[in-house]
Protein backbone atom coordinates (compact mmCIF):
# COMPACT_ATOMS: atom_id res chain seq x y z
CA UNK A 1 10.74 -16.53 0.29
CA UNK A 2 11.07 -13.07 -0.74
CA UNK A 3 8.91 -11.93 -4.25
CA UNK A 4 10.22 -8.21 -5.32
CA UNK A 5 9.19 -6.39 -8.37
CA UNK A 6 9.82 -3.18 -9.51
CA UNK A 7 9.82 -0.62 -12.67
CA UNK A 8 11.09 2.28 -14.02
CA UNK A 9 8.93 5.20 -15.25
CA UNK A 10 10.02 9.11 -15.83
CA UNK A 11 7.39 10.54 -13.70
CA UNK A 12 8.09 12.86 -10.94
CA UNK A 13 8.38 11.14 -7.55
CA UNK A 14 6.06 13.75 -6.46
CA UNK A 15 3.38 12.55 -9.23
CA UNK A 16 3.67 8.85 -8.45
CA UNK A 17 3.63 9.83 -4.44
CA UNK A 18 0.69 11.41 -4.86
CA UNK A 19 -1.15 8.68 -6.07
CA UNK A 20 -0.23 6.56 -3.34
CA UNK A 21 -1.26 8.89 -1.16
CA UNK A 22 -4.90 8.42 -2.77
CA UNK A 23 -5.56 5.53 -0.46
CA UNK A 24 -9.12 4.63 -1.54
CA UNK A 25 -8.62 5.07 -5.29
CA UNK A 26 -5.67 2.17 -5.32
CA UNK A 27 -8.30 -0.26 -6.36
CA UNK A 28 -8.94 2.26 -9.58
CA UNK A 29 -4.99 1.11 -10.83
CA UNK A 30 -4.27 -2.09 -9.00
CA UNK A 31 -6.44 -5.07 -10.47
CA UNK A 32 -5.60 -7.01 -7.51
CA UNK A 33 -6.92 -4.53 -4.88
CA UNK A 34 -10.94 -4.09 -4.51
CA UNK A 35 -10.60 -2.13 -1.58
CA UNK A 36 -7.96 0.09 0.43
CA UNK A 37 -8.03 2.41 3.47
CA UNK A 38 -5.96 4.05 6.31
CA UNK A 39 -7.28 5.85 8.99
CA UNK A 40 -4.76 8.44 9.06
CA UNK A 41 -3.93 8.31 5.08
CA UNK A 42 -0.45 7.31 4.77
CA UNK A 43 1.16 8.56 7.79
CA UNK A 44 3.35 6.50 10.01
CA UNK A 45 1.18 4.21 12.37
CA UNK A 46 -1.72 4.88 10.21
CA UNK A 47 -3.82 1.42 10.53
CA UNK A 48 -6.60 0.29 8.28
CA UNK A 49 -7.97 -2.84 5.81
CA UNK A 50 -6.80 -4.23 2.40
CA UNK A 51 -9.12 -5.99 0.83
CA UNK A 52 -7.69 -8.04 -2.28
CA UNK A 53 -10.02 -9.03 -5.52
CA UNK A 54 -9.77 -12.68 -4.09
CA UNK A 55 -9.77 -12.94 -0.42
CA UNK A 56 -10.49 -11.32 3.26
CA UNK A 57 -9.56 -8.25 4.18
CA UNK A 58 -6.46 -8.35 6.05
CA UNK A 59 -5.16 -5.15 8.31
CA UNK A 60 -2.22 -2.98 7.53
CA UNK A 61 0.34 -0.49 9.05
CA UNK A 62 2.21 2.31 7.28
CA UNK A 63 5.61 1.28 9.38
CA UNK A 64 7.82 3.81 7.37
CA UNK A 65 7.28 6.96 5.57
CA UNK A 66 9.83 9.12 3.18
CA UNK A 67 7.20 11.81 1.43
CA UNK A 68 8.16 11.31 -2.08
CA UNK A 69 10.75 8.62 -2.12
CA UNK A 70 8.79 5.52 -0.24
CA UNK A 71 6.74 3.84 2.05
CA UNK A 72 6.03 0.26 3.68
CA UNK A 73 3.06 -1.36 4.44
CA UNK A 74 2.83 -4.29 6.82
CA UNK A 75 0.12 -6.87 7.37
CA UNK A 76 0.52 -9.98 8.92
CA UNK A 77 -1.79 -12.32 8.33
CA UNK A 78 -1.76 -16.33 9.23
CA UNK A 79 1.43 -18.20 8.05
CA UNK A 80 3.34 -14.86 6.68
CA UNK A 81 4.02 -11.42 6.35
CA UNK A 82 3.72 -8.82 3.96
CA UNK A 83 6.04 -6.17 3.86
């Protein structure tokens, strides 16, 4: 099963990059996020915890980087992946 979702804003992929980059402070926009971090900030390989508002934490891996376009995130956890 595959669960997308996406939106369209006019802010500068440089402003909306930067947030991301703002590891720690994702939990300050995402309701579903109480805690984030990355070792290495987002950099590829970086490794650290994501701890949702209901749940464990569960580890993640910035797998791919393009500074101001996109990123991916991987954790696997028991019985599936997120990507």
């Amino acid at each position: 099963m595959v669960i997308e979702h996406s939106i369209r804003t006019s802010a500068r992929p440089e402003t909306v990059f930067a947030i991301y980059e703002k590891v720690e402070q994702w939990p300050s926009w995402d309701p579903d996020t109480q805690a984030a971090i990355l070792a290495d900030g987002l950099s590829l390989g970086s490794k650290g915890l994501l701890t949702p508002t209901k749940g464990k934490a569960v580890p993640m891996e910035v797998t791919a980087v393009m500074p101001n376009r996109s990123f991916t995130v991987s954790s696997a956890i028991p019985l599936f992946k997120m990507t």
